[in-house]
PDB file of N, CA and C in Angstrom:
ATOM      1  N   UNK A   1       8.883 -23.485 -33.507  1.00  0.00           N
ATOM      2  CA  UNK A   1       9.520 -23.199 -32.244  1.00  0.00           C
ATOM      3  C   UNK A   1       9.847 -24.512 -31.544  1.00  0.00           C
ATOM      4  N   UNK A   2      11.057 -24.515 -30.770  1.00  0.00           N
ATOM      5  CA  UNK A   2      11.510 -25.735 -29.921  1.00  0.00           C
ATOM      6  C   UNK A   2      10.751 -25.716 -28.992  1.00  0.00           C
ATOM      7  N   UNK A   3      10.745 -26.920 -28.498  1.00  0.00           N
ATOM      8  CA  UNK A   3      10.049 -27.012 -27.089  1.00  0.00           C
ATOM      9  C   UNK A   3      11.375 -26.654 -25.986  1.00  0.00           C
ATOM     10  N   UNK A   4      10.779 -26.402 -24.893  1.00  0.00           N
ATOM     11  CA  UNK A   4      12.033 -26.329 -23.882  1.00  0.00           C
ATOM     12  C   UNK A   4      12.775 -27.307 -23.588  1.00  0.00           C
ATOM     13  N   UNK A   5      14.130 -27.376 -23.070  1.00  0.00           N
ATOM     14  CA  UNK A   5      14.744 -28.251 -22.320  1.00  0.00           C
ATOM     15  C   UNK A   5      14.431 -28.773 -21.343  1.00  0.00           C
ATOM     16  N   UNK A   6      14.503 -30.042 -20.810  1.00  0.00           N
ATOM     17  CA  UNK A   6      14.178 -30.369 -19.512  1.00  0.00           C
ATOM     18  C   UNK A   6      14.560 -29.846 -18.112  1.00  0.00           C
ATOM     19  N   UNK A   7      14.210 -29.222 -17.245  1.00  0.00           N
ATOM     20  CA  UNK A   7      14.597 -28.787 -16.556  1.00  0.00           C
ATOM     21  C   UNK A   7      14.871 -27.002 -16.469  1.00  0.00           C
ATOM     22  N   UNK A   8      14.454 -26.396 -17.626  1.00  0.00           N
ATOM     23  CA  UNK A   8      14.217 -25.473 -18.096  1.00  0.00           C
ATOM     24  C   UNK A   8      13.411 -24.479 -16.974  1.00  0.00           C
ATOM     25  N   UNK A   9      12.365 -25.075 -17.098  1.00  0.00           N
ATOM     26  CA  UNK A   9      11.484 -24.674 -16.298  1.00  0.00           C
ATOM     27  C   UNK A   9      11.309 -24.330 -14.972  1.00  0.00           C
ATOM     28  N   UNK A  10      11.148 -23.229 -13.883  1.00  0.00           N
ATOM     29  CA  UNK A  10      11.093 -23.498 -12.378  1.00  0.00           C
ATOM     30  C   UNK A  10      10.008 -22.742 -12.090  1.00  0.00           C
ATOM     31  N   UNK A  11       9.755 -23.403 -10.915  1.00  0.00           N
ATOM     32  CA  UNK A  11       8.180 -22.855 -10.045  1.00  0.00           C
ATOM     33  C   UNK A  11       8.531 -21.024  -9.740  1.00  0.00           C
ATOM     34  N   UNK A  12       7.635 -20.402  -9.868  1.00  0.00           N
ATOM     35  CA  UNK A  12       7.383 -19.406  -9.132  1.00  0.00           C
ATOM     36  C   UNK A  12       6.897 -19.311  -8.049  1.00  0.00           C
ATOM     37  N   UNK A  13       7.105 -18.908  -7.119  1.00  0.00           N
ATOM     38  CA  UNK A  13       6.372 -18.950  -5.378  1.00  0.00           C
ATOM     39  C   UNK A  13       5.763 -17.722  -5.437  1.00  0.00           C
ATOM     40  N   UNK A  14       4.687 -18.010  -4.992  1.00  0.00           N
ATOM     41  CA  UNK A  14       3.235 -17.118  -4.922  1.00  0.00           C
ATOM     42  C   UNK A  14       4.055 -15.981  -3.877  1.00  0.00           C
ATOM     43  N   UNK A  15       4.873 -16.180  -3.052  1.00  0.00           N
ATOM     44  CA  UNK A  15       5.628 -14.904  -1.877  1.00  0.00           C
ATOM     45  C   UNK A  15       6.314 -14.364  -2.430  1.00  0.00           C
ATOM     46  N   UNK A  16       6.722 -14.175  -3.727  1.00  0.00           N
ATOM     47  CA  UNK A  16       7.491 -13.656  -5.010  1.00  0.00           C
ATOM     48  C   UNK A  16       6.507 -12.753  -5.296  1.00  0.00           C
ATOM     49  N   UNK A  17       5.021 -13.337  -6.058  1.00  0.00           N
ATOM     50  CA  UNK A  17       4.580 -12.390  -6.598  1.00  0.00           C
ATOM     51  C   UNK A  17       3.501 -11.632  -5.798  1.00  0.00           C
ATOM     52  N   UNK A  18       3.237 -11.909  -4.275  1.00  0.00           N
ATOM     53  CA  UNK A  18       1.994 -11.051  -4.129  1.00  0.00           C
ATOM     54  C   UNK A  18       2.491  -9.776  -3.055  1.00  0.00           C
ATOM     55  N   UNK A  19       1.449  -9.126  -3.571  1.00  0.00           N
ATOM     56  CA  UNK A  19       1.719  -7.888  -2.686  1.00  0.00           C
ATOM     57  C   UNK A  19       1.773  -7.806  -1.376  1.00  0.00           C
ATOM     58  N   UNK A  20       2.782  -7.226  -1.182  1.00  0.00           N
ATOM     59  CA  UNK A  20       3.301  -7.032   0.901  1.00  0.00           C
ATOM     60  C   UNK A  20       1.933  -5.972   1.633  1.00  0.00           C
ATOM     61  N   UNK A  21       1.138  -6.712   1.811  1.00  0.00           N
ATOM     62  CA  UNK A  21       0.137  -5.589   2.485  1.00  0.00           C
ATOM     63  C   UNK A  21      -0.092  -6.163   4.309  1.00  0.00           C
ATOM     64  N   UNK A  22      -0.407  -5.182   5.013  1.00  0.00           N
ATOM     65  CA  UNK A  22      -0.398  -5.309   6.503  1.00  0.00           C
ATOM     66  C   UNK A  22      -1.739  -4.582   6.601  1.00  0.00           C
ATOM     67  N   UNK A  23      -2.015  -4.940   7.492  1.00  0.00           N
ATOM     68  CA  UNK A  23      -3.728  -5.419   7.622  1.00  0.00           C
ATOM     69  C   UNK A  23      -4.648  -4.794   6.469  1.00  0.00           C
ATOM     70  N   UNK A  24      -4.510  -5.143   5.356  1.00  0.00           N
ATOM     71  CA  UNK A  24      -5.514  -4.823   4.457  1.00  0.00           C
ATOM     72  C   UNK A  24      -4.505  -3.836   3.260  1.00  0.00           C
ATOM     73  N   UNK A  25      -4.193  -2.841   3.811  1.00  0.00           N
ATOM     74  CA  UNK A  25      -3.485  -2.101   2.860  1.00  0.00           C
ATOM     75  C   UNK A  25      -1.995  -2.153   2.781  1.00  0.00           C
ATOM     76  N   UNK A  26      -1.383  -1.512   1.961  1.00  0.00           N
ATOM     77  CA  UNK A  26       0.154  -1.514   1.885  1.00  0.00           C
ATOM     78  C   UNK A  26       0.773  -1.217   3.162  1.00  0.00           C
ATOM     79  N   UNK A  27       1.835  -1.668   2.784  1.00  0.00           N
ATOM     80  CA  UNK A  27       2.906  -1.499   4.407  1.00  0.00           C
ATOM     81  C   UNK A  27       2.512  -0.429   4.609  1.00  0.00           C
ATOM     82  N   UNK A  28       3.267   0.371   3.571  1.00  0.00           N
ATOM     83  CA  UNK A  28       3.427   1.792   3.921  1.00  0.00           C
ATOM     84  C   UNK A  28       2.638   2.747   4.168  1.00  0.00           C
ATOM     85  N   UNK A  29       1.578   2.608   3.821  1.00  0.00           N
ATOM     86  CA  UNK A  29       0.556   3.025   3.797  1.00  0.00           C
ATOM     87  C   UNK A  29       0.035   3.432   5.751  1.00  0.00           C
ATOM     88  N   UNK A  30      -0.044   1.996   5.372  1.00  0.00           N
ATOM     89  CA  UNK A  30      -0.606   1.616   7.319  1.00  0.00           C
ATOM     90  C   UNK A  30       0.664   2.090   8.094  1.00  0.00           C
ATOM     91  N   UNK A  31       1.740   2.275   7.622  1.00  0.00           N
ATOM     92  CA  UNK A  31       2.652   3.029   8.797  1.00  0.00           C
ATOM     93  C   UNK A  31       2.009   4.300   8.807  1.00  0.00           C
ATOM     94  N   UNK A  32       2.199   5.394   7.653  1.00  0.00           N
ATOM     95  CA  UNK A  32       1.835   6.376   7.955  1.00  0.00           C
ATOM     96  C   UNK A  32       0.862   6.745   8.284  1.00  0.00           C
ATOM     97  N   UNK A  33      -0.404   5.751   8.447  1.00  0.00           N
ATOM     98  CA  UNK A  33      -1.922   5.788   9.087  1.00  0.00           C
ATOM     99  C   UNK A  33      -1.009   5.436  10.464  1.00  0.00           C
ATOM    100  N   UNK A  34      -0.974   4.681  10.680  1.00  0.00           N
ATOM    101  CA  UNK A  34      -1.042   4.398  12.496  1.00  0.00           C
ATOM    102  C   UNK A  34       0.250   5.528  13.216  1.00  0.00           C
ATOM    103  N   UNK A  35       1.277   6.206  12.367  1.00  0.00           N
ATOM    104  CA  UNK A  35       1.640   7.395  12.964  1.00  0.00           C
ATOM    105  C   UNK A  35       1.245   8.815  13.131  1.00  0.00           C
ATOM    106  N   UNK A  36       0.276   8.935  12.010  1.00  0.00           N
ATOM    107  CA  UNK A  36      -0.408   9.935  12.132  1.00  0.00           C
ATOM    108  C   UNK A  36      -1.502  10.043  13.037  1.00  0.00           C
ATOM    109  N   UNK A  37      -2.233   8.720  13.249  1.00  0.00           N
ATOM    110  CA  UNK A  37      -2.638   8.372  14.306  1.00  0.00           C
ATOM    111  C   UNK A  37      -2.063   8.676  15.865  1.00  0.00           C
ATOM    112  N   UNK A  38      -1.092   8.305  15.806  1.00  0.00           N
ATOM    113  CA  UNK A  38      -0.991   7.873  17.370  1.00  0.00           C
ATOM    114  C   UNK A  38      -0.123   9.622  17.612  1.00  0.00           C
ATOM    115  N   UNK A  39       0.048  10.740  16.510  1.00  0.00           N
ATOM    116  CA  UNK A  39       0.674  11.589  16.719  1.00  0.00           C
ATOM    117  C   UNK A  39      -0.497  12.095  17.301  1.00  0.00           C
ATOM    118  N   UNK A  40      -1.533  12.172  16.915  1.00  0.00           N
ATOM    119  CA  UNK A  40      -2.939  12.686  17.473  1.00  0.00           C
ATOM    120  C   UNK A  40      -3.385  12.237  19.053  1.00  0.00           C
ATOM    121  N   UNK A  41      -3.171  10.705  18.955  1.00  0.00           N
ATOM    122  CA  UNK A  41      -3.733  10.551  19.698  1.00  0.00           C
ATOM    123  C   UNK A  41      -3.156  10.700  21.447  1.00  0.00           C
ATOM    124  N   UNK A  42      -1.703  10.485  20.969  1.00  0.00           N
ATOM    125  CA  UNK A  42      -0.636  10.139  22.195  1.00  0.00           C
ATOM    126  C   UNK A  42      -0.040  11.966  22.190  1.00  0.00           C
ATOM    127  N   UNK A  43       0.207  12.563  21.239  1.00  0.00           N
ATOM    128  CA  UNK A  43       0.997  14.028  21.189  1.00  0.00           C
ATOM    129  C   UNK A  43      -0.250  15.125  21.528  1.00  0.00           C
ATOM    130  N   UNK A  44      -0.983  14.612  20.899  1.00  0.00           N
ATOM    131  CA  UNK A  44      -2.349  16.233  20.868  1.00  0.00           C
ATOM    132  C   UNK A  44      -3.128  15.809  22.189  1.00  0.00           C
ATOM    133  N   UNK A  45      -3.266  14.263  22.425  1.00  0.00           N
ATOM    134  CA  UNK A  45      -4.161  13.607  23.941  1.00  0.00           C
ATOM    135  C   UNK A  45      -5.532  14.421  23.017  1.00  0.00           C
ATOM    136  N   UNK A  46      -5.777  13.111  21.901  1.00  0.00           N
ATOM    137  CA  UNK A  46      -7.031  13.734  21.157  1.00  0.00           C
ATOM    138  C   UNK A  46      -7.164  11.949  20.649  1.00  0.00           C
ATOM    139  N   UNK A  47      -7.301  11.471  21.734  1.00  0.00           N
ATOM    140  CA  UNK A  47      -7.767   9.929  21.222  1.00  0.00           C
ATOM    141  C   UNK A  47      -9.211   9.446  20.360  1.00  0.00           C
ATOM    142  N   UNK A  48      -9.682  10.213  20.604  1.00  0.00           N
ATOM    143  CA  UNK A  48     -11.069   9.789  19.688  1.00  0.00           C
ATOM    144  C   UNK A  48     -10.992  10.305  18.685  1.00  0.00           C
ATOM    145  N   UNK A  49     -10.721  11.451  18.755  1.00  0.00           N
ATOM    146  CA  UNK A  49     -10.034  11.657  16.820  1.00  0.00           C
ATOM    147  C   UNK A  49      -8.787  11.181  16.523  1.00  0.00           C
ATOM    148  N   UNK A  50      -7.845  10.530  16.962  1.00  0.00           N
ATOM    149  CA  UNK A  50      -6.950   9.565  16.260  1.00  0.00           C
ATOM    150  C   UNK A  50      -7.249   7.959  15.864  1.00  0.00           C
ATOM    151  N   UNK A  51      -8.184   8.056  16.604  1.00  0.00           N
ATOM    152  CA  UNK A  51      -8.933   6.497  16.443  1.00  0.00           C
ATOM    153  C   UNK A  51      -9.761   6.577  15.396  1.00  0.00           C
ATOM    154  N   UNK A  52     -10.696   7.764  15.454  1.00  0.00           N
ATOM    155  CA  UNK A  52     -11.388   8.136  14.126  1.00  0.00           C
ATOM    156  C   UNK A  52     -10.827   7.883  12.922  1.00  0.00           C
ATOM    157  N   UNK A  53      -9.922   8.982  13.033  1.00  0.00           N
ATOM    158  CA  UNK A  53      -8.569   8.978  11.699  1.00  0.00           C
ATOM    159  C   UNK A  53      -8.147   7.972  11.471  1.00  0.00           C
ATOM    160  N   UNK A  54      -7.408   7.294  12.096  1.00  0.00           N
ATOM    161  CA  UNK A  54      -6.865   5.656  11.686  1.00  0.00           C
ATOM    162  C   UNK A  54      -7.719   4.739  11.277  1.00  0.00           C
ATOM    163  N   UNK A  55      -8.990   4.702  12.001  1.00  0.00           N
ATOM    164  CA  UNK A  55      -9.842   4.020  11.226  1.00  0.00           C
ATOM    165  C   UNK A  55     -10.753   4.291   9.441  1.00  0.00           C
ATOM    166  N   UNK A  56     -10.698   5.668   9.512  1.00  0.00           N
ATOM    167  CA  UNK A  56     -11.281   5.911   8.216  1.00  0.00           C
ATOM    168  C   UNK A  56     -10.202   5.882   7.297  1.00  0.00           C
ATOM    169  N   UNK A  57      -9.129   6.300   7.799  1.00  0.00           N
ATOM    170  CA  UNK A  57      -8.141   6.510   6.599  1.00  0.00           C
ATOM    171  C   UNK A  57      -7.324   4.601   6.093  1.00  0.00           C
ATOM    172  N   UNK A  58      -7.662   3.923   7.363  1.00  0.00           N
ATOM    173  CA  UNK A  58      -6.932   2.811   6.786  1.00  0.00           C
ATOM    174  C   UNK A  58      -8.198   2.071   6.200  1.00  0.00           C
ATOM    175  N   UNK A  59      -9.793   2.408   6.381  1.00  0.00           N
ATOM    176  CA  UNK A  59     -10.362   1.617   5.401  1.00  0.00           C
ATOM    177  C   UNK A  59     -10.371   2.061   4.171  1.00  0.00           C
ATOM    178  N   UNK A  60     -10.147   3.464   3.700  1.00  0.00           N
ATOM    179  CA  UNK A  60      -9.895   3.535   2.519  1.00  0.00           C
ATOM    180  C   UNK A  60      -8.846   3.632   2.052  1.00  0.00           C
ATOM    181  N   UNK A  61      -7.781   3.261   2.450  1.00  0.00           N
ATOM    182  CA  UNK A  61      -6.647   2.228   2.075  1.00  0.00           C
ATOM    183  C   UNK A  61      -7.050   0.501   1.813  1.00  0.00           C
ATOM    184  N   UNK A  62      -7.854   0.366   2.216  1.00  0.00           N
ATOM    185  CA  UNK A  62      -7.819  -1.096   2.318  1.00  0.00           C
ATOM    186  C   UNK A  62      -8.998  -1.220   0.778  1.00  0.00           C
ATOM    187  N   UNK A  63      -9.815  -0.213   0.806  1.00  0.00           N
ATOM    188  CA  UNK A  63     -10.025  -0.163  -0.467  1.00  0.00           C
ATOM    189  C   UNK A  63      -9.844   0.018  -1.662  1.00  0.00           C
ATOM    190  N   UNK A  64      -9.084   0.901  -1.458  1.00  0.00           N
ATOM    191  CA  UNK A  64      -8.238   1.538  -2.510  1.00  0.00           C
ATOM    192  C   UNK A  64      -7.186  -0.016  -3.002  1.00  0.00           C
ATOM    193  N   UNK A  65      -6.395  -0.505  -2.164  1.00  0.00           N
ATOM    194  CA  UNK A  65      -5.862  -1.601  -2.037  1.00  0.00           C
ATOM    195  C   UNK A  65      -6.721  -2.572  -2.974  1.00  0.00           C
ATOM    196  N   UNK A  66      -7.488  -2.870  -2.432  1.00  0.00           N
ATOM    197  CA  UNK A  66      -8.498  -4.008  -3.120  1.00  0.00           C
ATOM    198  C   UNK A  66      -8.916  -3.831  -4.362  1.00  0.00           C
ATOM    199  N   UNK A  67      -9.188  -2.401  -4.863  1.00  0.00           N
ATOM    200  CA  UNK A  67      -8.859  -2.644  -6.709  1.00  0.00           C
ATOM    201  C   UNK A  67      -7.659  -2.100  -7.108  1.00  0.00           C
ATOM    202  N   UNK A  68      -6.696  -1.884  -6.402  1.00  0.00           N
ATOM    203  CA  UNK A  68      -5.401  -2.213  -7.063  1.00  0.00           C
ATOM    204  C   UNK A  68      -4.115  -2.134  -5.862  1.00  0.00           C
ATOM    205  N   UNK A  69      -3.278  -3.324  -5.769  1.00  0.00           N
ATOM    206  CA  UNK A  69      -2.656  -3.313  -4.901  1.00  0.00           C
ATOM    207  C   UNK A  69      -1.489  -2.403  -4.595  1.00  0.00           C
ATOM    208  N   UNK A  70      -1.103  -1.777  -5.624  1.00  0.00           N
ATOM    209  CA  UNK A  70      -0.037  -1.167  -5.495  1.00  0.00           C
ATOM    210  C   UNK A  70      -0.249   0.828  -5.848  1.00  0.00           C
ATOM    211  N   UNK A  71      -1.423   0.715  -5.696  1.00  0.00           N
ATOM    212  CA  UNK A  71      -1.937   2.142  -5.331  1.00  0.00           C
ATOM    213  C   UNK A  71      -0.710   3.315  -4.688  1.00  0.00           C
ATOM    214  N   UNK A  72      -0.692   3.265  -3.759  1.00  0.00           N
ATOM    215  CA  UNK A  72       0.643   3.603  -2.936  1.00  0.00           C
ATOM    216  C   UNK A  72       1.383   3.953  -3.964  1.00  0.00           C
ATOM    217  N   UNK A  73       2.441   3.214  -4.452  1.00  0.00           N
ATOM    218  CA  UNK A  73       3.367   3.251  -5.356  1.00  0.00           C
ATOM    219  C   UNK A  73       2.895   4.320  -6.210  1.00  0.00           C
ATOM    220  N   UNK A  74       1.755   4.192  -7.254  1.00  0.00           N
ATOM    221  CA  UNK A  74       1.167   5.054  -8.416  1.00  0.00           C
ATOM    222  C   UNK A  74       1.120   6.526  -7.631  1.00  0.00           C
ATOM    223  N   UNK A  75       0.254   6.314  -6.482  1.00  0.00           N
ATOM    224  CA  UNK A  75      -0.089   7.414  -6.017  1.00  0.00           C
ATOM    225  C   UNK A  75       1.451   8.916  -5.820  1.00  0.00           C
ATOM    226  N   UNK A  76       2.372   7.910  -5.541  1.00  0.00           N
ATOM    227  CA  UNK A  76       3.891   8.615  -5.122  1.00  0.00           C
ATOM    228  C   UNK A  76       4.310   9.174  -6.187  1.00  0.00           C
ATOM    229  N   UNK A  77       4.241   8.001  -7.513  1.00  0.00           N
ATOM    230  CA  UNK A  77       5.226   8.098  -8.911  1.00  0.00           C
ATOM    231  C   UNK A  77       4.175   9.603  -9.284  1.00  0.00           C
ATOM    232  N   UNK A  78       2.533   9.277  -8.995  1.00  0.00           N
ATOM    233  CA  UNK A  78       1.993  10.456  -9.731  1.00  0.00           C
ATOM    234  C   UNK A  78       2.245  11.738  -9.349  1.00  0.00           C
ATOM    235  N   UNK A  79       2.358  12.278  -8.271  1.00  0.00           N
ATOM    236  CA  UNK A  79       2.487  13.158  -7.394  1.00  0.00           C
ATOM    237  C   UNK A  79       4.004  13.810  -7.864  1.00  0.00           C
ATOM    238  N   UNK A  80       4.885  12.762  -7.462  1.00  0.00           N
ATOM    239  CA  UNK A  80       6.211  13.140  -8.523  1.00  0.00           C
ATOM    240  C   UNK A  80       6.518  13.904  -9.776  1.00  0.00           C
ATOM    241  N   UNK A  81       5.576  13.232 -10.258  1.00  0.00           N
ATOM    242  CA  UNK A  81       5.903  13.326 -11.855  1.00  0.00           C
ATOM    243  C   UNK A  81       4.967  14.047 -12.680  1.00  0.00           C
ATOM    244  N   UNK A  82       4.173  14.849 -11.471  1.00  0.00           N
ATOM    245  CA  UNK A  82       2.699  15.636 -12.151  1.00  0.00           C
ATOM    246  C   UNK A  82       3.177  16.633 -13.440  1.00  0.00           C
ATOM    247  N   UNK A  83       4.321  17.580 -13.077  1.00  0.00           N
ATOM    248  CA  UNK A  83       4.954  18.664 -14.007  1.00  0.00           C
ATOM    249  C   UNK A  83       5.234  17.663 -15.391  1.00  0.00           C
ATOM    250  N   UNK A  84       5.543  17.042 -15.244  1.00  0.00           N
ATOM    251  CA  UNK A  84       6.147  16.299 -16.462  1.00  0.00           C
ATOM    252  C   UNK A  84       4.787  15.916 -17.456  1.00  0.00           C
ATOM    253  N   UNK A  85       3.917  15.387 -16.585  1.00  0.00           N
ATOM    254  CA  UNK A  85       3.105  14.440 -17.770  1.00  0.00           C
ATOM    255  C   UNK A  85       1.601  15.624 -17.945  1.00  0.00           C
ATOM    256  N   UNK A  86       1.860  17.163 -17.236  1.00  0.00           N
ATOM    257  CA  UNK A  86       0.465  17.967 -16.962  1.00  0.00           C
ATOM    258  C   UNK A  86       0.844  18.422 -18.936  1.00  0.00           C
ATOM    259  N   UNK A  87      -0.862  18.743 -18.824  1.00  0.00           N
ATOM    260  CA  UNK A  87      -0.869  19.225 -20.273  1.00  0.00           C
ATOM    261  C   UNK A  87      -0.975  20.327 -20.601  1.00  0.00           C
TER     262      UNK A  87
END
């Protein structure tokens, strides 16, 4: 095998490859936590259970997150695509 050409080569930037997460878990994720939230808390005037909710549901996002970042994503494609791949 050849070696490469000079100049061949270019950096990858780490903001390329890492995952877009907002405070701990995926974007998206934490949107639909902090709206489901604040539908509770601001629409129903049930603030201690929307605070509840947002808080439990975005730490286990943030866990879920932490052994695999793109959870979210899988979680959607699976849900999708359950008929297809059920046995």
């Amino acid at each position: 095998m050849r070696p490469l050409p000079p100049g061949y080569s270019v950096p990858v930037h780490r903001s390329l490859t890492a995952p877009i997460l907002l405070a701990g878990a995926p974007r998206l994720a934490t949107i639909v936590n902090g709206t489901l939230a604040a539908a509770l808390g601001i629409g129903l005037q049930l603030w201690v259970v929307g605070l509840i909710f947002w808080t439990v549901a975005q730490g286990i996002c943030v866990f879920a997150s932490r052994r695999d970042p793109q959870f979210a994503d899988v979680l959607i494609r699976h849900i999708r695509t359950r008929g297809y791949y059920a046995c």
